[in-house]
Protein backbone atom coordinates (compact mmCIF):
# COMPACT_ATOMS: atom_id res chain seq x y z
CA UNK A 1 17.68 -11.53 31.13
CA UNK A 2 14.70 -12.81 33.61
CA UNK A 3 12.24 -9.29 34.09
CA UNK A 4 12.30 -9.90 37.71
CA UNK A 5 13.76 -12.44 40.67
CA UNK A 6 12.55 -12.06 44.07
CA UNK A 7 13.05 -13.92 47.26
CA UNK A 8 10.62 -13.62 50.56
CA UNK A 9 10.61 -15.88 53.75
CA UNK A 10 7.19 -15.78 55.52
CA UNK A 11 5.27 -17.90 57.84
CA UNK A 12 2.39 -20.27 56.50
CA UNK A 13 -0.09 -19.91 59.74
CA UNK A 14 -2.48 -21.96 57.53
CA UNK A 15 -0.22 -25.01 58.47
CA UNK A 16 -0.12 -24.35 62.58
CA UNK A 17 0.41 -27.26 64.31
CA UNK A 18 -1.09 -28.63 67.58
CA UNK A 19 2.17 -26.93 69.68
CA UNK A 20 1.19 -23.55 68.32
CA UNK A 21 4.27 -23.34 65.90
CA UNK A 22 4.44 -22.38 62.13
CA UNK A 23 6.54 -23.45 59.34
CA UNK A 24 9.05 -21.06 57.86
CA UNK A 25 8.50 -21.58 54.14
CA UNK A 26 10.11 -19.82 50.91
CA UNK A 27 9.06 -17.98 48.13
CA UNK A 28 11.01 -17.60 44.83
CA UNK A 29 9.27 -15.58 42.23
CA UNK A 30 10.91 -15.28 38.47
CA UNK A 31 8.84 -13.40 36.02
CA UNK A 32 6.31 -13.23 38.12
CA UNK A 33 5.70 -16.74 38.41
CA UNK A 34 5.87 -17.82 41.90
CA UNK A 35 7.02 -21.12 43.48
CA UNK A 36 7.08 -22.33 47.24
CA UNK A 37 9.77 -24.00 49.18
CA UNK A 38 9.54 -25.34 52.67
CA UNK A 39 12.28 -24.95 54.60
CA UNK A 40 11.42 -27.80 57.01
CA UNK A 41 12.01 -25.59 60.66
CA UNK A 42 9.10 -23.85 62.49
CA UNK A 43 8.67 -20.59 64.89
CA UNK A 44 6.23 -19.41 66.63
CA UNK A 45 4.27 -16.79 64.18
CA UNK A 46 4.53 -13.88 66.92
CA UNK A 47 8.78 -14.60 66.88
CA UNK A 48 8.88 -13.72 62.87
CA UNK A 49 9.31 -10.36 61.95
CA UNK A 50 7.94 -9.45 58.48
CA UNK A 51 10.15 -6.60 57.50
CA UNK A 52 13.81 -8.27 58.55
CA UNK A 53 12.97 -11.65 56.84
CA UNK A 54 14.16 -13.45 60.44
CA UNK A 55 13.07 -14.32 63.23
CA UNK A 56 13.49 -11.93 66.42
CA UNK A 57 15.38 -13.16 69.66
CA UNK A 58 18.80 -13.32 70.93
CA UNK A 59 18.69 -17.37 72.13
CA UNK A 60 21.50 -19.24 70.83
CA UNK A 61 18.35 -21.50 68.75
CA UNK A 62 17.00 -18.33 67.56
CA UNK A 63 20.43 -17.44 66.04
CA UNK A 64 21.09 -20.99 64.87
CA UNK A 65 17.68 -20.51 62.82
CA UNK A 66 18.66 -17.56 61.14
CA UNK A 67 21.91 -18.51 60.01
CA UNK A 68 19.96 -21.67 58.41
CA UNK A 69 17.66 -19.31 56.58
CA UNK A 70 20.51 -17.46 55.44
CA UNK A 71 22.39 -20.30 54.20
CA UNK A 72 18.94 -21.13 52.33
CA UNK A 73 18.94 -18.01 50.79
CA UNK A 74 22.57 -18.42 49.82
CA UNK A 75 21.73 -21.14 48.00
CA UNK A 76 19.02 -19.77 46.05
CA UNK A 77 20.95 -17.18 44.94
CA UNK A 78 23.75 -19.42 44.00
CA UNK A 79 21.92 -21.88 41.97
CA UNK A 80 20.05 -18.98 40.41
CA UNK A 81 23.41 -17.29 39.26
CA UNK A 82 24.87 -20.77 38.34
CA UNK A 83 22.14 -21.50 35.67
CA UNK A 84 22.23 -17.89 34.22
CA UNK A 85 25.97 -18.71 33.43
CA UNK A 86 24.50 -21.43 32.05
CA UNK A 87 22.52 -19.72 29.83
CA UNK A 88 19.78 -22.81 31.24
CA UNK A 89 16.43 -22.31 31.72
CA UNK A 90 15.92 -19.60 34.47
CA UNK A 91 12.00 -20.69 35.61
CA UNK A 92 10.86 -20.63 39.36
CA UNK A 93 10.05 -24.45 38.52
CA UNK A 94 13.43 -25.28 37.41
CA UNK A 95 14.88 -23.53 40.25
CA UNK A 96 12.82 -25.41 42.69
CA UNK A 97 13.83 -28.95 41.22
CA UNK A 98 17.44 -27.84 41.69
CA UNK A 99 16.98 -27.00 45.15
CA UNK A 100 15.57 -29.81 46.01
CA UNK A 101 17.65 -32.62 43.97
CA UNK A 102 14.89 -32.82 41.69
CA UNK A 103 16.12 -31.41 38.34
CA UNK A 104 17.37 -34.66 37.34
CA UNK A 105 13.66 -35.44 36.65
CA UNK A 106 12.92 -32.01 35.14
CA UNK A 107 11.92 -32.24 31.20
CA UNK A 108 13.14 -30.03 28.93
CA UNK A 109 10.85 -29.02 25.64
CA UNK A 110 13.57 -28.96 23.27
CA UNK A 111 14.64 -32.69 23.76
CA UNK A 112 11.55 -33.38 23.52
CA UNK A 113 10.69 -31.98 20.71
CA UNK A 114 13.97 -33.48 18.97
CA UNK A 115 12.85 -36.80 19.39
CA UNK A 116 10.11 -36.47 17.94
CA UNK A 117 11.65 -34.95 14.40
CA UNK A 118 14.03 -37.61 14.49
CA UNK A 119 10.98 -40.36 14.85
CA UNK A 120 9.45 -38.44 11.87
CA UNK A 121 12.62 -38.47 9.45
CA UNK A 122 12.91 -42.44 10.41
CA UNK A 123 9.48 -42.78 8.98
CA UNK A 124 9.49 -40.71 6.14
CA UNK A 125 8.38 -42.45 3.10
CA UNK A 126 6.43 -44.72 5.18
CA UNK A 127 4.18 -42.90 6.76
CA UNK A 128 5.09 -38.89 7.07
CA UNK A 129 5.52 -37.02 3.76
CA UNK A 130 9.61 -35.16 3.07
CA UNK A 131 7.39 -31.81 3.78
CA UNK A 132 5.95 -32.71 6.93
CA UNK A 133 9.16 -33.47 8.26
CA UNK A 134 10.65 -29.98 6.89
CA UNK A 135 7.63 -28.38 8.61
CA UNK A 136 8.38 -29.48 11.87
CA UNK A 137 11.77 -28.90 11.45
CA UNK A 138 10.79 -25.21 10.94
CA UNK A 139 8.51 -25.34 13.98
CA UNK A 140 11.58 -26.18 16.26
CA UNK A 141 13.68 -23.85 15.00
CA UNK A 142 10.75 -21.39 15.51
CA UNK A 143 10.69 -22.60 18.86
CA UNK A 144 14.08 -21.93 19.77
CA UNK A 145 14.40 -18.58 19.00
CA UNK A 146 11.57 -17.69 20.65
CA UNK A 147 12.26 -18.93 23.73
CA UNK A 148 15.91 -16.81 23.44
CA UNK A 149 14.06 -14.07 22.38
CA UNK A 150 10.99 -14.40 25.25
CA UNK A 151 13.29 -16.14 28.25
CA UNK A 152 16.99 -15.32 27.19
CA UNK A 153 17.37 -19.16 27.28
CA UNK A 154 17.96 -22.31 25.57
CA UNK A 155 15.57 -24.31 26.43
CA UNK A 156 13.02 -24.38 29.14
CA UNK A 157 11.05 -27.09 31.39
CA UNK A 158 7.59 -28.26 29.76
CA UNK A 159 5.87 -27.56 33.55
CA UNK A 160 6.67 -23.96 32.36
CA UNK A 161 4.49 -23.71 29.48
CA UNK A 162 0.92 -21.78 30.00
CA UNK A 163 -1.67 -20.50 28.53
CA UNK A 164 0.95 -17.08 28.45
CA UNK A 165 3.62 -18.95 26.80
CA UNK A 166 1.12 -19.61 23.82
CA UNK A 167 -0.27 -16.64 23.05
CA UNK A 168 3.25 -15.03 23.60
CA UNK A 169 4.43 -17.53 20.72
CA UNK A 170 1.68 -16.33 18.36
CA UNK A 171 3.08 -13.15 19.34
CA UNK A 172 6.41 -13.78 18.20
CA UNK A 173 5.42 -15.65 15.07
CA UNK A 174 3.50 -12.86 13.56
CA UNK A 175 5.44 -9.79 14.88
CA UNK A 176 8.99 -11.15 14.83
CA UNK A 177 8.99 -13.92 12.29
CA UNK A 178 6.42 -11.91 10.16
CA UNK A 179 4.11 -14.91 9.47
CA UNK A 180 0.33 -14.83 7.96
CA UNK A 181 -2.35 -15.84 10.20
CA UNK A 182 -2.55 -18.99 8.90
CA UNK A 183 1.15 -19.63 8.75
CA UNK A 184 1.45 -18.61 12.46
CA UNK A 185 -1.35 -20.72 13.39
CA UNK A 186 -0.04 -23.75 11.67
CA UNK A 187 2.96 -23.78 13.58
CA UNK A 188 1.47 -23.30 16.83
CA UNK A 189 -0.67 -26.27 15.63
CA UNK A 190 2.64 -28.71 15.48
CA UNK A 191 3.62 -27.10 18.73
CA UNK A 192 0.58 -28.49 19.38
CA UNK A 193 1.11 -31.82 18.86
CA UNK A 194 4.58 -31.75 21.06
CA UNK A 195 2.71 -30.54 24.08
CA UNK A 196 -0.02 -33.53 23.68
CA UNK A 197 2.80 -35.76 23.55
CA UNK A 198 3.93 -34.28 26.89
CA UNK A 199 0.61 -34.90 28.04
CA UNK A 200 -0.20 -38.47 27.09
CA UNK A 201 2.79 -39.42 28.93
CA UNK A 202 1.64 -37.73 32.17
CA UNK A 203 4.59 -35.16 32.01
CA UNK A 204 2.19 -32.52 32.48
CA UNK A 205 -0.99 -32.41 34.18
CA UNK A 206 -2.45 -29.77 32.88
CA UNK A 207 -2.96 -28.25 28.58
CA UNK A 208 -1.77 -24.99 28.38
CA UNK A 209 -3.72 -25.06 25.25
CA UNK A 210 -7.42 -25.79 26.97
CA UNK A 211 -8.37 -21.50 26.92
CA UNK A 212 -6.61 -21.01 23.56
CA UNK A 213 -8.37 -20.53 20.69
CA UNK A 214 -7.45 -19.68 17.18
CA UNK A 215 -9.65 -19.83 13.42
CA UNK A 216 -7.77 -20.65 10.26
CA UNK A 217 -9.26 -17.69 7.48
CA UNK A 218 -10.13 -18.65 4.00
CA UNK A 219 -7.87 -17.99 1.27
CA UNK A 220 -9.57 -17.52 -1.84
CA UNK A 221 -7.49 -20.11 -4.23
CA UNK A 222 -7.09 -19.87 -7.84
CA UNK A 223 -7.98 -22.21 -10.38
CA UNK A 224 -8.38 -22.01 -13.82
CA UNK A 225 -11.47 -21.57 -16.22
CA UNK A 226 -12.57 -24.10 -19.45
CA UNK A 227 -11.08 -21.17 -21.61
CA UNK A 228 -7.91 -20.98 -20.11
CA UNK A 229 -7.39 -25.10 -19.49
CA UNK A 230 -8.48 -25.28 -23.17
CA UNK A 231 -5.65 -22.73 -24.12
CA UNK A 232 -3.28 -24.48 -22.47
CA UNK A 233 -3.97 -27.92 -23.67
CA UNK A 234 -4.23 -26.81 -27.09
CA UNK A 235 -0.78 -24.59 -27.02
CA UNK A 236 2.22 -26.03 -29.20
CA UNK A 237 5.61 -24.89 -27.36
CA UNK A 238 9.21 -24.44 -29.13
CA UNK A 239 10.49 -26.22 -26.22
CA UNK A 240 9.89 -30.38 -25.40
CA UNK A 241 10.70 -29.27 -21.31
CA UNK A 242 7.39 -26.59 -21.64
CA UNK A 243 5.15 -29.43 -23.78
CA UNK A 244 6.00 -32.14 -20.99
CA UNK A 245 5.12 -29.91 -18.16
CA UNK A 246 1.90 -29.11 -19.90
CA UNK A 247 0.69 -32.39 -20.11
CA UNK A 248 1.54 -33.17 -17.04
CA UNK A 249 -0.23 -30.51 -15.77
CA UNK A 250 -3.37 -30.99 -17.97
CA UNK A 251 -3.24 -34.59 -16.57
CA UNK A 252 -3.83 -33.39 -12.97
CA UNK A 253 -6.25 -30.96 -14.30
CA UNK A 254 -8.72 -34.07 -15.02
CA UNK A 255 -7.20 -36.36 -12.60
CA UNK A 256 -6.98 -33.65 -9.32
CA UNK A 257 -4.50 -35.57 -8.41
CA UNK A 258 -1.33 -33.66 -6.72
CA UNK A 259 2.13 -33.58 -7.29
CA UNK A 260 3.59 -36.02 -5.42
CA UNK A 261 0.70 -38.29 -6.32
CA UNK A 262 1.13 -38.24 -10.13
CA UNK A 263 4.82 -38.85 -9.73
CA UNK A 264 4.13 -41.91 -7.55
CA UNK A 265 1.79 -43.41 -10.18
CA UNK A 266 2.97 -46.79 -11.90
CA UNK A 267 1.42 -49.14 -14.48
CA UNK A 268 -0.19 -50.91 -11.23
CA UNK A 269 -2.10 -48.31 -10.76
CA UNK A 270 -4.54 -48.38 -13.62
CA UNK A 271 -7.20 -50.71 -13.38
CA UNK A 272 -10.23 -51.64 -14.41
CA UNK A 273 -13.08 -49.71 -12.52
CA UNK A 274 -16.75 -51.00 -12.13
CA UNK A 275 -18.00 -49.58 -15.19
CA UNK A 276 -15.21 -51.77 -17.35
CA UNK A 277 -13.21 -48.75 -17.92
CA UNK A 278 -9.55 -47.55 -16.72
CA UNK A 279 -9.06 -45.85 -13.51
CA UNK A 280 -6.85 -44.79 -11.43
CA UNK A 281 -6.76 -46.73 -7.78
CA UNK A 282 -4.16 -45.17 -5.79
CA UNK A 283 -3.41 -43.98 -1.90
CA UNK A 284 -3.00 -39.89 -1.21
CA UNK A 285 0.30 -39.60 -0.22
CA UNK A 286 -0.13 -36.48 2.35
CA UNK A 287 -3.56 -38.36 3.91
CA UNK A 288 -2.55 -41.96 2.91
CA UNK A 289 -6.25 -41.99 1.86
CA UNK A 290 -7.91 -43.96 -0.92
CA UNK A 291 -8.32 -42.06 -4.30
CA UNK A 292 -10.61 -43.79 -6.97
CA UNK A 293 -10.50 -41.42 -10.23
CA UNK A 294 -12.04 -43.01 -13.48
CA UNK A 295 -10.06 -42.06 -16.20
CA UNK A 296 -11.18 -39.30 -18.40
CA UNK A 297 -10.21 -39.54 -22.50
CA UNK A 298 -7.69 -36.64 -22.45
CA UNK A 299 -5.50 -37.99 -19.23
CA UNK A 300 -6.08 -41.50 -21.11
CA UNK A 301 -4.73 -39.86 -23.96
CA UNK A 302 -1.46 -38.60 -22.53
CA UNK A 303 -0.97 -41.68 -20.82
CA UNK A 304 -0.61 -43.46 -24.13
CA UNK A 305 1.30 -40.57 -25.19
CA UNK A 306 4.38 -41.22 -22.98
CA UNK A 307 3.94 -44.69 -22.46
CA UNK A 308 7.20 -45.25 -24.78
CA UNK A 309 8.75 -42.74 -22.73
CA UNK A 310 12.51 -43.78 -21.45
CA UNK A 311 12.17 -42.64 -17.95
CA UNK A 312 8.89 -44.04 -17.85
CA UNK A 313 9.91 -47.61 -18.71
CA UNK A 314 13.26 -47.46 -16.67
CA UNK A 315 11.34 -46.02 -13.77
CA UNK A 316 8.34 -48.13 -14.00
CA UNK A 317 6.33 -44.65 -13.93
CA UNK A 318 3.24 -43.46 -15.71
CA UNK A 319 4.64 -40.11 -16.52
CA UNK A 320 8.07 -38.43 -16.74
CA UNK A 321 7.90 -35.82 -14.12
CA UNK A 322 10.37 -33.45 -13.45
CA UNK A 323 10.87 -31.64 -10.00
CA UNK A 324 7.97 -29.67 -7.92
CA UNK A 325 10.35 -26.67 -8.24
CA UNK A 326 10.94 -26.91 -12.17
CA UNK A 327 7.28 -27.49 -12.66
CA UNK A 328 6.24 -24.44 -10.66
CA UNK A 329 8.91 -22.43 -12.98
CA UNK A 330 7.99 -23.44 -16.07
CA UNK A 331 4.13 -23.33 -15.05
CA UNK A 332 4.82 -19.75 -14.90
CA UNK A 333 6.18 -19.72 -18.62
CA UNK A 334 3.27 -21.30 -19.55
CA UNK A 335 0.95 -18.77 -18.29
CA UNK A 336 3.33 -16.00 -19.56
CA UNK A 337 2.59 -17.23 -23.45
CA UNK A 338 -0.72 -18.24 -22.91
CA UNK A 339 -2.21 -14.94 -21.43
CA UNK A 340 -3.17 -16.17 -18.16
CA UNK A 341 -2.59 -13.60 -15.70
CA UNK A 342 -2.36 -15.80 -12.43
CA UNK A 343 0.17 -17.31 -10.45
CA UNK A 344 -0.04 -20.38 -12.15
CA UNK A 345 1.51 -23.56 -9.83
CA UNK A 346 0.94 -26.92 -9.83
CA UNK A 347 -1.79 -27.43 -7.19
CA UNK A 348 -3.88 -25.27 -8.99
CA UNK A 349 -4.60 -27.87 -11.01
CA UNK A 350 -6.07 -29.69 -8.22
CA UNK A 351 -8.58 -27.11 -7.46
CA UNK A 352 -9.22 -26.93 -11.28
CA UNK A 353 -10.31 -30.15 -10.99
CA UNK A 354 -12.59 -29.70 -8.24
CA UNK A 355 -14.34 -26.59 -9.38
CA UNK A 356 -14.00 -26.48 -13.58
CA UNK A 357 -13.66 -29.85 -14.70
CA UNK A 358 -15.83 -31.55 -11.96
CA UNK A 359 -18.88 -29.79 -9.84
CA UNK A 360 -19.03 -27.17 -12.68
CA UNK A 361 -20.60 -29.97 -14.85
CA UNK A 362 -22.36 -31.10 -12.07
CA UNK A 363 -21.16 -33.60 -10.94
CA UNK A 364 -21.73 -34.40 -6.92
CA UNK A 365 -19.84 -32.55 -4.64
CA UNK A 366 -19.79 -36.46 -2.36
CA UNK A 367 -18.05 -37.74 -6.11
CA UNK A 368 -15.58 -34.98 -6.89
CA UNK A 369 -14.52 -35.31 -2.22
CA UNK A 370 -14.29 -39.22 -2.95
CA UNK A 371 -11.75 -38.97 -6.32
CA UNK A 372 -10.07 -35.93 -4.21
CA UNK A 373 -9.39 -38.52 -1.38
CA UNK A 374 -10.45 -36.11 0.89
CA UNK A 375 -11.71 -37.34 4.44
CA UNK A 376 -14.94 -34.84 4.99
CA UNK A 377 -16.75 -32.40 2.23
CA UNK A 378 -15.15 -29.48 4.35
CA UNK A 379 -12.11 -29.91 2.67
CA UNK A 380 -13.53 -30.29 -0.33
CA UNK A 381 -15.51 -27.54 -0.01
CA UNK A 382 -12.33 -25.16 0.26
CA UNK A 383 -11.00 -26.41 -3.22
CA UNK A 384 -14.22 -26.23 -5.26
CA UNK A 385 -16.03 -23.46 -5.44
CA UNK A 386 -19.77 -23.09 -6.83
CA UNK A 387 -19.82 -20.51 -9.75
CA UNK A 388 -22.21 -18.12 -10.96
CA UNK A 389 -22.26 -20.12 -14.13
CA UNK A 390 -23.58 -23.20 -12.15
CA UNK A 391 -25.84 -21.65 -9.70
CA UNK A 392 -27.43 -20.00 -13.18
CA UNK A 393 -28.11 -23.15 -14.36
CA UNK A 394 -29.44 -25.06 -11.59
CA UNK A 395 -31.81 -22.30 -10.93
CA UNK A 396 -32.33 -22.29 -14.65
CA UNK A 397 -33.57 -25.84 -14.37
CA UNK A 398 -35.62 -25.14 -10.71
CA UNK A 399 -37.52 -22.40 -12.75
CA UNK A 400 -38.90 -25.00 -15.73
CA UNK A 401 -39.54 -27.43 -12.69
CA UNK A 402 -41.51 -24.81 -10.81
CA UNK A 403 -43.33 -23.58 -14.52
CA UNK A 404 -44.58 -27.08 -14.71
CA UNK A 405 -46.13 -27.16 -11.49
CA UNK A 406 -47.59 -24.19 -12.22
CA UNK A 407 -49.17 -25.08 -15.39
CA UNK A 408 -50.46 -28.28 -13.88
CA UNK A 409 -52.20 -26.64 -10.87
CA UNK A 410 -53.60 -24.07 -13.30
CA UNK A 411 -55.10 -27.16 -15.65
CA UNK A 412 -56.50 -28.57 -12.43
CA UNK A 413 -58.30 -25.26 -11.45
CA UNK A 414 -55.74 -24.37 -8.48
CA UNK A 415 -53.31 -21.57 -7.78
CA UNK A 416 -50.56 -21.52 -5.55
């Protein structure tokens, strides 16, 4: 239920006209949020008495008045009760609009939001990823139940969401719903999107999200080491399921290319790059960015290892991959036999890519972003990561750099 619903009649002397009289407006106030009505007849400010909520007199006009007001106040009362039963969204600015014949016009968030999932699931495929639609579809349902659990409603009118309705959100995402900072701010970030919709079609006039401020933190991602990729790739399982999803796996580890993307690969995508050898020309599904990746000899390799394969020839697919889900599992089995004590998943091979098999052996962090498909280096930059191992050498190779100079300015009878 609504925290509080108040009602006060007063006189708006700022408005005074040029005969001395006032108008009589209303104010209703739900959860603090107040909203003024006028109710189009005007007094005299000495007449209206504060305390009664009328206006003083016993004229047959004075009494007329004051059975107007409390017919107005009837009616507030009445349409306020009416949407409770309706379980419909009890706001000061919904309760205006049906006052004044205006709720017809009134935009509801859920609706809203609705459409725009359904626009998404029409172009999955095309241009939205099956996950980004089953994101947002988690972001409404987030939605709703916070708005029962904040407003004891179903839905609620988009001139209703503030700065407060935000940060209450985040509130309720990572106290109720028990979400990770980054999870929590995710969602708020397709909420986001719904509320610039709102805005680009001039439903609101103001972002509730122009004072809000949030930071995505780091997460230190896994990835594996030369040792452990070379374990892997060398390991001989009982099972043909565990020897396919290693390969496939090792493929990614020297392609970096994702899951989705290796399963979308075809013979069309292997080409001849502009040093004469095979690479891989395909589009990021998630970004639908360009990904140029020359093909290294042990992804070459396994290429030519299932190009026989039955699925791959009746699919017209490069590899026979089996479900994200599967490949997760038996990842794990992997790592089990081999030793490797880390959650092993599939987009780890990704960031092995970026930091083992790539910038590790130096080369360019611009390269390893371009075959990554990646759109800045700052996204890069969060899958590879600069070891020890590297920094060691580079400085290695500084220090011989800098022992030259010195030896030259030395020879030429200077010091520095």
């Amino acid at each position: 239920m609504n925290k509080t619903f108040n009602l006060l009649f007063f006189i708006k002397k700022s408005k005074i006209k040029a005969n001395g009289t006032a108008p009589i407006y209303l104010r209703i106030t739900i959860d603090g949020v107040p909203k003024e009505i006028a109710s189009k007849r005007y007094i005299e400010p000495s007449k209206w008495d504060n305390k009664l909520q009328k206006i003083t007199g016993i004229s047959d006009e004075v009494k007329s008045l004051n059975r107007y007001l409390k017919t107005l106040e009837q009616e507030v009362y009445d349409a306020h009760h009416n949407m409770m039963k309706d379980k419909t969204a009890s706001t000061s600015t919904f309760l205006k609009a049906k006052l004044q014949g205006t709720d017809q016009r009134a935009r509801m968030l859920i609706p809203i939001f609705q459409d725009h999932n359904n626009k998404v699931e029409t172009l999955v495929g095309q241009e939205f990823a099956p996950g980004t639609l089953e994101r947002y579809k988690t972001s409404l349902k987030h939605t709703v139940e916070f708005i029962q659990w904040k407003y004891s409603v179903s839905d609620i009118d988009i001139k209703d969401i503030d700065h407060s309705f935000i940060t209450e959100y985040e509130f309720f995402l990572r106290s109720v719903r028990k979400c990770a900072n980054n999870t929590a701010i995710k969602y708020i970030k397709n909420f986001k999107k719904i509320v610039k919709i709102c805005i680009s079609n001039g439903w609101l006039d103001k972002d509730p999200f122009a004072n809000y401020k949030s930071k995505i933190r780091e997460v230190e991602r896994d990835y594996l080491t030369q040792e452990e990729v070379q374990d892997i790739y060398s390991k001989e399982f009982a099972t043909e399921r565990l020897n396919l999803v290693k390969d496939i796996f090792v493929f990614s580890c020297f392609t970096g290319l994702a899951y989705i993307d290796v399963k979308n690969l075809t013979v069309s995508n292997i080409s001849m790059g502009i040093d004469g050898g095979k690479w891989i020309f395909t589009h990021r599904q998630k970004t639908e960015t360009a990904s140029r990746i020359p093909l290294l000899p042990i992804p070459e390799e396994l290429l030519l290892k299932y190009a026989n394969h039955p699925q791959c020839i009746n699919e017209d697919k490069l590899l026979p991959i089996l479900s994200n889900q599967k490949m997760n599992s038996y990842l794990k089995e992997i790592a089990d036999v081999c030793g490797i004590n880390k959650d092993l998943t599939f987009h780890i091979a990704r960031h092995t890519f970026a930091t083992t098999v790539t910038l590790t052996n130096g080369v360019p962090i611009e390269s390893v972003s371009k075959m990554l498909g990646h759109k800045s280096i700052k996204t890069t930059q969060h899958y590879a990561k600069i070891l020890d191992k590297k920094v060691s050498e580079d400085m290695d190779l500084l220090k011989s750099k800098l022992r030259n100079f010195k030896n030259r300015n030395v020879s030429n009878g200077t010091s520095l």
